[in-house]
C-alpha atoms as a PDB file:
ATOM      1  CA  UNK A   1       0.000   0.000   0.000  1.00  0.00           C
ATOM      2  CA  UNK A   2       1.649   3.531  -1.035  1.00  0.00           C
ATOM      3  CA  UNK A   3       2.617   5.285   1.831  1.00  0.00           C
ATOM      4  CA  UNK A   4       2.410   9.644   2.105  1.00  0.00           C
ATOM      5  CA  UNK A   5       5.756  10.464   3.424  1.00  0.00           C
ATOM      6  CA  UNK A   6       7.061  14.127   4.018  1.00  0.00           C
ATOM      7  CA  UNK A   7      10.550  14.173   4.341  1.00  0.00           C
ATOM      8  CA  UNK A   8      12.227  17.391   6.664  1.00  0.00           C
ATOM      9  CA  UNK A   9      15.089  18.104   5.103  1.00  0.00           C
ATOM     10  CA  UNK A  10      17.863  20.449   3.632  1.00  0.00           C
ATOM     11  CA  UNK A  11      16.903  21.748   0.382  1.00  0.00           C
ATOM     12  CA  UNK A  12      16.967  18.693  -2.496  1.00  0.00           C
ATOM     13  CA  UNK A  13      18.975  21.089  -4.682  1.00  0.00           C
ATOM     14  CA  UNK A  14      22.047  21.328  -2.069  1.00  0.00           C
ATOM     15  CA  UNK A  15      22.553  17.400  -2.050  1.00  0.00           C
ATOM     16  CA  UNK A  16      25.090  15.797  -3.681  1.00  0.00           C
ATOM     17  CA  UNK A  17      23.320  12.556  -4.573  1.00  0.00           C
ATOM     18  CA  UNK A  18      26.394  10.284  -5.404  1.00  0.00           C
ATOM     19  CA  UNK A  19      26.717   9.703  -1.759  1.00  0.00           C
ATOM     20  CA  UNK A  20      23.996  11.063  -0.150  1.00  0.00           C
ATOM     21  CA  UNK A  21      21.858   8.778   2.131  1.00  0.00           C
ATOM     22  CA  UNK A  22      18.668  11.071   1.984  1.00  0.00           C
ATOM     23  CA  UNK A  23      18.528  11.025  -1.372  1.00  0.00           C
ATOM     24  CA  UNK A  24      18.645   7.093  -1.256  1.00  0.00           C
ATOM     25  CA  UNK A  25      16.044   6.788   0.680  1.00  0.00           C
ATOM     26  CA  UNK A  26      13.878   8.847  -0.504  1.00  0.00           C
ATOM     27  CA  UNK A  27      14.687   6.456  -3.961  1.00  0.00           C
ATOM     28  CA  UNK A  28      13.859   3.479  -2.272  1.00  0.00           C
ATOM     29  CA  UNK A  29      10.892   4.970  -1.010  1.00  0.00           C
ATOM     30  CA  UNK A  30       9.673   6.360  -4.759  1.00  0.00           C
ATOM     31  CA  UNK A  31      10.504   3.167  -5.978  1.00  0.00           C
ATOM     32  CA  UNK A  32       8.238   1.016  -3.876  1.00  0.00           C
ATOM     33  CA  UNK A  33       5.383   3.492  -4.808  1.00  0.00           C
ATOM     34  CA  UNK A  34       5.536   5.572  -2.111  1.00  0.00           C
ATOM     35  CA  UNK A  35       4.753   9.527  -2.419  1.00  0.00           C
ATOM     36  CA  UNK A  36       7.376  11.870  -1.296  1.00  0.00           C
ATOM     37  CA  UNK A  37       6.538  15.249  -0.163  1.00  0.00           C
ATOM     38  CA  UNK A  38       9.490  17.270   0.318  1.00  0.00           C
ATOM     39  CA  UNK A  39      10.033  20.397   2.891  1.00  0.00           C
ATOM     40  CA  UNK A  40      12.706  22.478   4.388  1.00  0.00           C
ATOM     41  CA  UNK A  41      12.608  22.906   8.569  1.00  0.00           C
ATOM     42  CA  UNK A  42      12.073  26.685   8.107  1.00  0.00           C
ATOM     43  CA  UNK A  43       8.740  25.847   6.082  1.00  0.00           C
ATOM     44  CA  UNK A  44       7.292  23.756   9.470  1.00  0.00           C
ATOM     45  CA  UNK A  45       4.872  25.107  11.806  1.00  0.00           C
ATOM     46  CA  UNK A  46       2.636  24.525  14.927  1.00  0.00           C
ATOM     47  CA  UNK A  47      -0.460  26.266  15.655  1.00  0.00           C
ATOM     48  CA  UNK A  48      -2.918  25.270  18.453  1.00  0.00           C
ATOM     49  CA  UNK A  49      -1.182  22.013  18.621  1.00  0.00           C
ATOM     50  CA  UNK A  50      -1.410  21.216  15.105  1.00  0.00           C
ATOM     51  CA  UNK A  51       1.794  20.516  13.424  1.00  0.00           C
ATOM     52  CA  UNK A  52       1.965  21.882   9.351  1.00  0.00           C
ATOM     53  CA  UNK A  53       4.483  22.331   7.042  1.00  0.00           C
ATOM     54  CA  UNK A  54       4.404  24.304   3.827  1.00  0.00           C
ATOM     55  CA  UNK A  55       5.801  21.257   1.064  1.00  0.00           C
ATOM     56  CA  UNK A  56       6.355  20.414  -2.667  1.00  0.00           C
ATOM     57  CA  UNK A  57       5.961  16.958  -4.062  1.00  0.00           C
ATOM     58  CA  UNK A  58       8.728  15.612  -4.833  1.00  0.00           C
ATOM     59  CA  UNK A  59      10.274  13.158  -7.757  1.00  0.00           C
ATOM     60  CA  UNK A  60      13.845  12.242  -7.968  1.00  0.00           C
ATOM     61  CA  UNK A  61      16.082  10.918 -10.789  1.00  0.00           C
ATOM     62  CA  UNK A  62      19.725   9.641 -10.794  1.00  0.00           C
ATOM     63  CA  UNK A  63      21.148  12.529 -12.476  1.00  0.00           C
ATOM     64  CA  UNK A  64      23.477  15.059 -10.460  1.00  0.00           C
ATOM     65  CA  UNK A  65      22.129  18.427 -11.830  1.00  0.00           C
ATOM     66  CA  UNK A  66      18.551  17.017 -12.876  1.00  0.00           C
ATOM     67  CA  UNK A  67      18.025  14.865  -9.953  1.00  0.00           C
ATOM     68  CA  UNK A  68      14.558  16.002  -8.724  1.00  0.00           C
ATOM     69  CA  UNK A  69      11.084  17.750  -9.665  1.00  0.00           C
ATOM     70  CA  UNK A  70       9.102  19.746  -7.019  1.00  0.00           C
ATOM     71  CA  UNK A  71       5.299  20.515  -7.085  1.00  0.00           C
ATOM     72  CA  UNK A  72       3.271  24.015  -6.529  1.00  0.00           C
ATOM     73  CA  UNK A  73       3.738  24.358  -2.446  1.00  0.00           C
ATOM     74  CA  UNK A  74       0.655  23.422  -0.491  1.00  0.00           C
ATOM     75  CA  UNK A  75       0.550  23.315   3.168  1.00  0.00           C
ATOM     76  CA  UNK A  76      -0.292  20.100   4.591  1.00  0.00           C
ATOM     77  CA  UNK A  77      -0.894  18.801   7.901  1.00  0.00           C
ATOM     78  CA  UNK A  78       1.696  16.600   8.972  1.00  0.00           C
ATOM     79  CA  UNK A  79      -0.937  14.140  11.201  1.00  0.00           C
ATOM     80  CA  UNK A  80      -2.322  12.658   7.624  1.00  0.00           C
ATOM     81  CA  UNK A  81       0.991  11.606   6.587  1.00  0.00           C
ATOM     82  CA  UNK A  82       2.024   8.077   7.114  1.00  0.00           C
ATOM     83  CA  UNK A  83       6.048   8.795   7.684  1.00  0.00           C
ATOM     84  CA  UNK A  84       7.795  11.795   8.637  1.00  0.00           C
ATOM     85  CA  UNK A  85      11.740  11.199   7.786  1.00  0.00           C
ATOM     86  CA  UNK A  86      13.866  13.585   9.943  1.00  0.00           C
ATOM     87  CA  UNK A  87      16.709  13.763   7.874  1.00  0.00           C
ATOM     88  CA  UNK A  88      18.010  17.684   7.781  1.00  0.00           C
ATOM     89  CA  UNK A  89      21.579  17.885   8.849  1.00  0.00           C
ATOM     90  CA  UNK A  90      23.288  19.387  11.956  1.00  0.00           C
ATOM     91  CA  UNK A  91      23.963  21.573  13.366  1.00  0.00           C
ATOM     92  CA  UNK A  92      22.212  20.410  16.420  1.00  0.00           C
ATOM     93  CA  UNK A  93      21.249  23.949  17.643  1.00  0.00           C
ATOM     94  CA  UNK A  94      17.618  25.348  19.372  1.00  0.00           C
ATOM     95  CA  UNK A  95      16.509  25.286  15.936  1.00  0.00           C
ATOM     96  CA  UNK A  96      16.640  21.590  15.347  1.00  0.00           C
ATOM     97  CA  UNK A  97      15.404  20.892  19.011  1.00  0.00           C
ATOM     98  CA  UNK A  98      12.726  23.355  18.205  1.00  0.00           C
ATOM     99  CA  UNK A  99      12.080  21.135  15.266  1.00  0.00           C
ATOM    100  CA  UNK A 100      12.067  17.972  17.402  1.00  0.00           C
ATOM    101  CA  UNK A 101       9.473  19.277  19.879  1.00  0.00           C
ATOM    102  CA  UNK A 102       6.960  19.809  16.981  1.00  0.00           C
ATOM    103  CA  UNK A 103       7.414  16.541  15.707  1.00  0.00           C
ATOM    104  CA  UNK A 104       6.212  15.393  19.207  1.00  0.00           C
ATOM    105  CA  UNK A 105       3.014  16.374  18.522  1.00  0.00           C
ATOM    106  CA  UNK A 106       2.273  13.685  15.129  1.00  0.00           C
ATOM    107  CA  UNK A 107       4.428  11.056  17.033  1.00  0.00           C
ATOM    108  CA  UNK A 108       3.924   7.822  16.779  1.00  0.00           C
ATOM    109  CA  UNK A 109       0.770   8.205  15.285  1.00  0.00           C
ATOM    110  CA  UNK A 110       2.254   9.688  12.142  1.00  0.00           C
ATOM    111  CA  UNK A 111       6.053   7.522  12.055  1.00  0.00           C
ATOM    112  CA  UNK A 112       9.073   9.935  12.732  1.00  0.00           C
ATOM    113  CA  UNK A 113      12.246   8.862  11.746  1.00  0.00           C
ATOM    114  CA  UNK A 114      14.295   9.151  14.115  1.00  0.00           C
ATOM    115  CA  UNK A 115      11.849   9.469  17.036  1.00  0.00           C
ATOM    116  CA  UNK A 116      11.924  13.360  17.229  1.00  0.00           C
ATOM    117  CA  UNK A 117      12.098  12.717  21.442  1.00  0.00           C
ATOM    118  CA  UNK A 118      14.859  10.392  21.763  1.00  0.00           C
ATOM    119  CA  UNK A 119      16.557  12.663  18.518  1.00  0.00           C
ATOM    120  CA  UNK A 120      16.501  15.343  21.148  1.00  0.00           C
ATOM    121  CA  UNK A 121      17.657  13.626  24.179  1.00  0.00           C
ATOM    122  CA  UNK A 122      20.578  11.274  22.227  1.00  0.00           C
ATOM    123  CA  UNK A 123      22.846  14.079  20.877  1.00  0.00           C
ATOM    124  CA  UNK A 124      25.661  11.845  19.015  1.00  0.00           C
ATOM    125  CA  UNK A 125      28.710  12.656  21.704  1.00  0.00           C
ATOM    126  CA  UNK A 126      26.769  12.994  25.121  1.00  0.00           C
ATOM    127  CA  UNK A 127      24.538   9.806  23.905  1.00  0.00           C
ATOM    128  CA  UNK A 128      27.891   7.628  23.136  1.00  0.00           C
ATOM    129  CA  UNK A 129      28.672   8.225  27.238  1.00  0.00           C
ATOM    130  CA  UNK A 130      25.897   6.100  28.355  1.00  0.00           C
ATOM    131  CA  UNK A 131      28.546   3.622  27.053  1.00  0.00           C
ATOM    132  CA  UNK A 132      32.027   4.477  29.163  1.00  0.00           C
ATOM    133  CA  UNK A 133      33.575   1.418  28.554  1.00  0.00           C
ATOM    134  CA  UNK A 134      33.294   0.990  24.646  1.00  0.00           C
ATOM    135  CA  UNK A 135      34.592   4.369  24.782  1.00  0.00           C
ATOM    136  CA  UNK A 136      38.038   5.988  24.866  1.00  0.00           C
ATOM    137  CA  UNK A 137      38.476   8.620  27.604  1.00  0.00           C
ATOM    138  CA  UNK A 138      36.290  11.491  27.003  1.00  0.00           C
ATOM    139  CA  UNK A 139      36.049  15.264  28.608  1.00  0.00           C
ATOM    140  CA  UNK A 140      33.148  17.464  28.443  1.00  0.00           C
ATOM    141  CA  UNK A 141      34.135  20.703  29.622  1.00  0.00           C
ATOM    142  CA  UNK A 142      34.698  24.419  29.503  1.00  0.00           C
ATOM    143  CA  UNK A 143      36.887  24.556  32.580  1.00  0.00           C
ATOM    144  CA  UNK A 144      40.806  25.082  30.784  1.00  0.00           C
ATOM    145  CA  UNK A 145      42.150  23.749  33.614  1.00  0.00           C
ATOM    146  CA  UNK A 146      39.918  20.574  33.170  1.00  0.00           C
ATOM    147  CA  UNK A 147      41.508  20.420  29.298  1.00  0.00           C
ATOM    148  CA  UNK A 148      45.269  20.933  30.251  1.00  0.00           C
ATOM    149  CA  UNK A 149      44.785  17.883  33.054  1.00  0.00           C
ATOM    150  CA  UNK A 150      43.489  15.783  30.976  1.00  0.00           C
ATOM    151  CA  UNK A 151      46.099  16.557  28.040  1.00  0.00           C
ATOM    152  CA  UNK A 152      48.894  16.078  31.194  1.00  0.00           C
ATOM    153  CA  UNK A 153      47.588  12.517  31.410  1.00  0.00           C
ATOM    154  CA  UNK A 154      46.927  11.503  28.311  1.00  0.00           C
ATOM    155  CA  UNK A 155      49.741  13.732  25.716  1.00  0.00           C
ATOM    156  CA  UNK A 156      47.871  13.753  22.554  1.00  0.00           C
ATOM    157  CA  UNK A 157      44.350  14.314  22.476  1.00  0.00           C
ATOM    158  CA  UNK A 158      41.412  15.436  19.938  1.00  0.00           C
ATOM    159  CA  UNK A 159      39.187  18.643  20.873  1.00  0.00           C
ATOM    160  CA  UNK A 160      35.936  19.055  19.150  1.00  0.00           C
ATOM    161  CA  UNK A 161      32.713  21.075  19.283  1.00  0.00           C
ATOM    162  CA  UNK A 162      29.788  18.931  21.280  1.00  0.00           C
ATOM    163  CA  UNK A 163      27.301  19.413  18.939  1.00  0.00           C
ATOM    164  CA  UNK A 164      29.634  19.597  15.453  1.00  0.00           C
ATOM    165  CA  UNK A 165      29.178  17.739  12.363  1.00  0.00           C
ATOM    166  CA  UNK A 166      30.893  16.631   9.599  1.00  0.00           C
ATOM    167  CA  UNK A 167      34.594  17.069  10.957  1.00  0.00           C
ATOM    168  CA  UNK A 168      34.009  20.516  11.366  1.00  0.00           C
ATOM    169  CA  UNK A 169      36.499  22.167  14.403  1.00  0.00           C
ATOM    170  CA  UNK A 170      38.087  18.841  15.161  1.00  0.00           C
ATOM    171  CA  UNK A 171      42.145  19.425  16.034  1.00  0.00           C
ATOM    172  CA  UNK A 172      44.704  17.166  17.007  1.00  0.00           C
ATOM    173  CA  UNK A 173      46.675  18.505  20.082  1.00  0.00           C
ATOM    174  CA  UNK A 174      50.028  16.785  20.763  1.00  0.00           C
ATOM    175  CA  UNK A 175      51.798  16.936  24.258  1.00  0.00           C
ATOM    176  CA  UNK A 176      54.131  19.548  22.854  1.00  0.00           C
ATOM    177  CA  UNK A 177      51.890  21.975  21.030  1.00  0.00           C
ATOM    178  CA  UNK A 178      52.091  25.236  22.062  1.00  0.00           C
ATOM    179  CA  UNK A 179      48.194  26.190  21.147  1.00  0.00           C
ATOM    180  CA  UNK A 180      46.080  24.350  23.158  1.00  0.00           C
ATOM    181  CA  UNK A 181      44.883  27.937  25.593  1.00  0.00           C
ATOM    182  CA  UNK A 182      44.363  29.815  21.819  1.00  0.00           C
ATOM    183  CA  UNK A 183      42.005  26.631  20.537  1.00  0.00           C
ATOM    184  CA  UNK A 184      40.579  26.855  24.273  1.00  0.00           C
ATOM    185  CA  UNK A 185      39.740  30.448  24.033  1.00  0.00           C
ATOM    186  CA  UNK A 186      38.435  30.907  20.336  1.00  0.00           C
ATOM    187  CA  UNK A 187      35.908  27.498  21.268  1.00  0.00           C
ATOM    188  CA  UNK A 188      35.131  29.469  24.071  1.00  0.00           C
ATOM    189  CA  UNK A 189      34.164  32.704  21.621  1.00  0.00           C
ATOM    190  CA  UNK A 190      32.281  30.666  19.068  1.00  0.00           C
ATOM    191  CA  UNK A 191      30.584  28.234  21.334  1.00  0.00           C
ATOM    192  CA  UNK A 192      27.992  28.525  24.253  1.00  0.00           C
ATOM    193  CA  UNK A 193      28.254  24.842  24.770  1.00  0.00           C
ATOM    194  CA  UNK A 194      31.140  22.904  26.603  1.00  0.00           C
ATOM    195  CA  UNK A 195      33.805  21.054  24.078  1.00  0.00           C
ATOM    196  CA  UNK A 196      34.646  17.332  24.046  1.00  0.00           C
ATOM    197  CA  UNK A 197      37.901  16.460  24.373  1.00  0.00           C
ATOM    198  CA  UNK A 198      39.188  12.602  23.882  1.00  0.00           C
ATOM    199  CA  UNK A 199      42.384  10.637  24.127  1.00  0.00           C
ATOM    200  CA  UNK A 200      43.693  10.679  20.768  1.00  0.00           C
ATOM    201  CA  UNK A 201      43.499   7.249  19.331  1.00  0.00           C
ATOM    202  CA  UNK A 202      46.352   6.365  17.227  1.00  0.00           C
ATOM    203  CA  UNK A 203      44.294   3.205  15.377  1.00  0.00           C
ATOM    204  CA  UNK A 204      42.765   6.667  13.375  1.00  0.00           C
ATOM    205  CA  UNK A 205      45.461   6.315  11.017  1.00  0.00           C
ATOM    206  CA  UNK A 206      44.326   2.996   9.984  1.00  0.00           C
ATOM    207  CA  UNK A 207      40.697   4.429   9.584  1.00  0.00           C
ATOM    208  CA  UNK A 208      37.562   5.826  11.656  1.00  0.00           C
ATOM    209  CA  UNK A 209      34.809   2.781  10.913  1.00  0.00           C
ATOM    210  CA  UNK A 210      31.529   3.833   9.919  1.00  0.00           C
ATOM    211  CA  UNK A 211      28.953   0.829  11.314  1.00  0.00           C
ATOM    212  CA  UNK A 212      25.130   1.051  10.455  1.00  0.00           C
ATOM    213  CA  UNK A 213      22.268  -0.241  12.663  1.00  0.00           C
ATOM    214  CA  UNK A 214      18.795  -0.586  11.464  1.00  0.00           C
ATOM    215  CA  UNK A 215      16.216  -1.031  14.098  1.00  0.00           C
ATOM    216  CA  UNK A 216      19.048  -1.953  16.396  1.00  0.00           C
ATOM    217  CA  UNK A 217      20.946  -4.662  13.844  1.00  0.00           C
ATOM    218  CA  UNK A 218      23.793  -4.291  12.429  1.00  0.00           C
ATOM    219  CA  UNK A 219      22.832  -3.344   8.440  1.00  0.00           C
ATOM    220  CA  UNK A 220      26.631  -2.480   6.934  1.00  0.00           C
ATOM    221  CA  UNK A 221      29.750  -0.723   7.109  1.00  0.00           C
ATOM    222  CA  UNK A 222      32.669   1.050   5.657  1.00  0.00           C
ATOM    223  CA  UNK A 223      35.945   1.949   6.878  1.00  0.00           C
ATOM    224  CA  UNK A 224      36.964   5.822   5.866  1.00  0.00           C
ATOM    225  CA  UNK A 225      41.059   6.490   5.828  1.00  0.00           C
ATOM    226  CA  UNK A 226      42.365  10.088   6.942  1.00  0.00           C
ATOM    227  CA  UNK A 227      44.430  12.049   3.934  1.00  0.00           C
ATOM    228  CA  UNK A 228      47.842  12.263   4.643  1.00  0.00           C
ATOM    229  CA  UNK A 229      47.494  15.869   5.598  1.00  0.00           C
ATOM    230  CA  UNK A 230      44.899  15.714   7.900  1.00  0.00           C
ATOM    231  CA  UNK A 231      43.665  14.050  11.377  1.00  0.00           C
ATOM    232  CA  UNK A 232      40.239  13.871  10.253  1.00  0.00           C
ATOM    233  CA  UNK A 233      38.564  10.912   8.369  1.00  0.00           C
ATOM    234  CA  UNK A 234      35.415  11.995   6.994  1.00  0.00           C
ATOM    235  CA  UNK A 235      34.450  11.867   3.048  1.00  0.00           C
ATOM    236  CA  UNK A 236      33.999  15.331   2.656  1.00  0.00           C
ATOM    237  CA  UNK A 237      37.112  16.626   3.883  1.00  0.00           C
ATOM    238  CA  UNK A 238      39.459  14.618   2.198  1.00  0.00           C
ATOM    239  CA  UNK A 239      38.723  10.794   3.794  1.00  0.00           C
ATOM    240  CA  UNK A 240      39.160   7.696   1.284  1.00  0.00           C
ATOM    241  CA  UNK A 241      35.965   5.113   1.805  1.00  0.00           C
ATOM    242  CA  UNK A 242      37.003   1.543   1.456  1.00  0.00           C
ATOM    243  CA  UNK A 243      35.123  -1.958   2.029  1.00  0.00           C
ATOM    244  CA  UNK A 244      35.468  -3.330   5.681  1.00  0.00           C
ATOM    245  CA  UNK A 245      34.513  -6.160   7.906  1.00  0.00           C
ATOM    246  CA  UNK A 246      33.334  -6.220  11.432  1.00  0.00           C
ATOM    247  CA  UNK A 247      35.684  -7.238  13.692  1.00  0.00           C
ATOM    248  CA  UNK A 248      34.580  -8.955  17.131  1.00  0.00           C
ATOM    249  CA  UNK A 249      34.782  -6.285  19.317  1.00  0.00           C
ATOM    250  CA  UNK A 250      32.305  -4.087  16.597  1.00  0.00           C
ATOM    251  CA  UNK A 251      30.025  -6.947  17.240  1.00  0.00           C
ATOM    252  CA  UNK A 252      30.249  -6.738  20.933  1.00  0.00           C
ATOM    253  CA  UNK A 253      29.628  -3.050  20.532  1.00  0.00           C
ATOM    254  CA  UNK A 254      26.767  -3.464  17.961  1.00  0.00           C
ATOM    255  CA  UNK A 255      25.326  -5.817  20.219  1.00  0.00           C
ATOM    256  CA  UNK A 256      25.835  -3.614  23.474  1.00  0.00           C
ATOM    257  CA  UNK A 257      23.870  -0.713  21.675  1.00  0.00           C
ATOM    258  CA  UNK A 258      21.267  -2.702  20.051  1.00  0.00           C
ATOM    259  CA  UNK A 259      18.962  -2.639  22.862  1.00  0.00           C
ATOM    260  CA  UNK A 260      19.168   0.919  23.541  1.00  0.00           C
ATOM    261  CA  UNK A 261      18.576   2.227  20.201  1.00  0.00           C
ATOM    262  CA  UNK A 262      15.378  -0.143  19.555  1.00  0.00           C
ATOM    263  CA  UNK A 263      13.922   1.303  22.934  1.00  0.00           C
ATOM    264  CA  UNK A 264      14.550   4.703  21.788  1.00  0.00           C
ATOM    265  CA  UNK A 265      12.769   3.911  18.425  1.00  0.00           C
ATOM    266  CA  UNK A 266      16.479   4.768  16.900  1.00  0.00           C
ATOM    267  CA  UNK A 267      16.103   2.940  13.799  1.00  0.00           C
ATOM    268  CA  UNK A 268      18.528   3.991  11.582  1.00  0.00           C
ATOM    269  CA  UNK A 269      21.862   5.357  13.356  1.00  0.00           C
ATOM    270  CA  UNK A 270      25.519   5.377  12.175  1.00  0.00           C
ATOM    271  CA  UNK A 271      28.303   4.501  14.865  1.00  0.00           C
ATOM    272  CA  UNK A 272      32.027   5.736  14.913  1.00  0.00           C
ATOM    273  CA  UNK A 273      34.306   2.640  15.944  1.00  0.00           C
ATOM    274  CA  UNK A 274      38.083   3.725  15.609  1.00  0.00           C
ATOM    275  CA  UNK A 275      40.781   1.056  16.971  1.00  0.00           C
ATOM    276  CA  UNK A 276      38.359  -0.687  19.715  1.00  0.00           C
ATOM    277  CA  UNK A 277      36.681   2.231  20.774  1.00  0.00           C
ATOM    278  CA  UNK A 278      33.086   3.696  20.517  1.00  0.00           C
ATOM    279  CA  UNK A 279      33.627   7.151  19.714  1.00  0.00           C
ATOM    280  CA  UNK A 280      30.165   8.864  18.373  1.00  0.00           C
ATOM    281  CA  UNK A 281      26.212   7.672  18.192  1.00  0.00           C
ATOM    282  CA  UNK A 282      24.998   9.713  15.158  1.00  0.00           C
ATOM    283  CA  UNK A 283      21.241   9.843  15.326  1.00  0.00           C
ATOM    284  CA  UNK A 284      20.513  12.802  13.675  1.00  0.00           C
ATOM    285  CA  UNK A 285      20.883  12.493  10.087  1.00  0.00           C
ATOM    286  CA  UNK A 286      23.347   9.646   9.702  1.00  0.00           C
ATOM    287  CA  UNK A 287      25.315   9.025   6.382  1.00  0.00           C
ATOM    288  CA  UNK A 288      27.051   6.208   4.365  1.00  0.00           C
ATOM    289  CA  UNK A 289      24.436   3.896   2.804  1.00  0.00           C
ATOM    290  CA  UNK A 290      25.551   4.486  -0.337  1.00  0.00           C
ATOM    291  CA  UNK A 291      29.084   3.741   0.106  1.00  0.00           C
ATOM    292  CA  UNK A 292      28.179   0.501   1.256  1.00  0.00           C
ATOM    293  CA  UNK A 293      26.729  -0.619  -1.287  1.00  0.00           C
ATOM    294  CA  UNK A 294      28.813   0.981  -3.768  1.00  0.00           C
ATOM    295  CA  UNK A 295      31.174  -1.418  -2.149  1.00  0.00           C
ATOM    296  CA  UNK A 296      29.051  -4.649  -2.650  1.00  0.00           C
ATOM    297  CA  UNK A 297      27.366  -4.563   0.801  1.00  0.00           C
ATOM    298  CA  UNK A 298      23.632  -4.782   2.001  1.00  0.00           C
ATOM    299  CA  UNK A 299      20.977  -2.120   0.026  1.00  0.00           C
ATOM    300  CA  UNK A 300      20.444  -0.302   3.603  1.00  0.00           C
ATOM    301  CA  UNK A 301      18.063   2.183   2.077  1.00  0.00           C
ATOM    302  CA  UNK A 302      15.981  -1.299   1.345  1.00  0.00           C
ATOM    303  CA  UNK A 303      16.242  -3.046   4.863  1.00  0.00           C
ATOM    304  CA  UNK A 304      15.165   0.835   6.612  1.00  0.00           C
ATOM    305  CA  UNK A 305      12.220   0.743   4.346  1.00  0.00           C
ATOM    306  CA  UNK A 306      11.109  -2.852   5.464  1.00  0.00           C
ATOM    307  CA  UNK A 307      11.129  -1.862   8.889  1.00  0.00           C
ATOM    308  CA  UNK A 308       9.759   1.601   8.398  1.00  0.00           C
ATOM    309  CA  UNK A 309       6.389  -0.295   6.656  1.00  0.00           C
ATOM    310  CA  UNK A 310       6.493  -3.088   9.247  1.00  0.00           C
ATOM    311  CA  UNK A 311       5.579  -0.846  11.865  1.00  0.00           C
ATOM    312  CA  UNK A 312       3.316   1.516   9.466  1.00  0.00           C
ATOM    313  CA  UNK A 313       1.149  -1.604   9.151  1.00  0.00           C
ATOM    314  CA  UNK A 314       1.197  -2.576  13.072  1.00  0.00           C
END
């Protein structure tokens, strides 16, 4: 049975859809028959408890350039749709937990994906702590003297903005350098929030492993390799994707987190594994699909779409 699904997202002409896991599974979703109705998270509203947003229909095509077609703009409330994919990207700022709170009204009677509550209270780096011992050790802090204590005891470490994206303000700090109170004072300028700091993990050279759970399962996964010139492994920035296999201790973590995330009606979430270690939850708009099975693995967009009408029809 076609399903009405309005997908909150960044605008479809910003995406790049060669690796772009939005724009997969919206695909999958077109393909099965489903009808897409496509909005931006400026466009959504709540009035007297009734949860709108202003969107186009929407039909996509495998061609960068002349991948998609958007109706007239009609406002629609978001209770008659059957699925509401939460897929806009970070940052994770008042405005997207503005976003989540309106969502609360339709859910679970209308499907959000992820649900908008746990979305909210499972931001990617504070979420990952519920886990301290699949983790390495982790700071969350403004307090400098916290920072330089913790870079004392450990001699190379990463700092990073809490609720970042994308590799965006990550820096590698060795023992010896000299900048650590400048990066200390200009987070402190650009960001209300306290930093993360972690015990730099040397394994990152050999990759920062991308692992996919649907519904709680483990669904794929690809391993992305730092450039030469920089500390950072995602695509965007430089990072080479290559095929991968889970090793036993990403099962034991898989397994660990399982649980959680199907409580949490988390049912499509990317993990961070780098060496042994746990180092991010991303719930928010999580990426990768496509490499994976550019790569030969699992058609994730598929399996998410499975689940997604499984529940529709319970």
């Amino acid at each position: 049975m076609p399903l009405n699904v309005a997908v909150q997202m960044d605008h479809v002409s910003s995406i790049t859809i060669k690796g772009d896991s939005t724009f997969a599974l919206c695909l999958e979703a077109q393909q099965r028959g489903h009808r897409l109705f496509h909005y931006t998270p400026d466009r959504l509203s709540l009035r007297d408890g009734r949860a709108t947003a202003r969107t186009e229909a929407m039909e996509l095509f495998e061609e960068q350039g002349k991948h998609f077609t958007l109706g007239p703009s009609e406002k629609i409330d978001l209770a008659t749709m059957d699925v509401v994919l939460l897929r806009q990207d970070p940052p994770f700022d008042m405005a997207y937990i503005t976003s989540t709170h309106i969502l609360d009204r339709i859910h679970p009677k209308t499907l959000v994906v992820n649900d908008p509550s746990s979305v909210r209270n499972a931001p990617e780096k504070i979420f990952v702590t519920e886990f301290p011992d699949l983790m390495p050790e982790t700071l969350i802090t403004k307090d400098p003297l916290e920072v330089a204590e913790f870079r004392k005891e450990f001699g190379e470490i990463v700092m990073k903005p809490l609720y970042g994206n994308g590799g965006a303000g990550v820096f590698h700090i060795t023992r010896e350098d000299r900048n650590l109170t400048s990066f200390m004072e200009t987070f402190a300028l650009l960001f209300r929030e306290p930093f993360i700091v972690q015990r730099y993990l040397k394994d990152v050279r050999k990759g920062d492993k991308r692992i996919i759970l649907v519904d709680g399962e483990f669904a794929g996964a690809i391993n992305r390799v730092p450039s030469e010139t920089d500390a950072r492994s995602n695509m965007h920035v430089g990072g080479r994707a290559e095929p991968t296999e889970l090793t036993d201790r990403e099962r034991e973590i898989c397994e660990r987190i399982g649980p959680a995330l199907r409580r949490l009606g988390l049912l499509f979430v990317g993990i961070d594994v780098i060496g042994d270690y746990l180092t991010e939850i991303n719930v928010t708009s999580p990426t990768g699909i496509r490499e994976v099975k550019r790569f030969g693995g699992v058609d994730i967009a598929a399996r998410l779409w499975d689940v997604i009408e499984s529940k529709v029809a319970r």
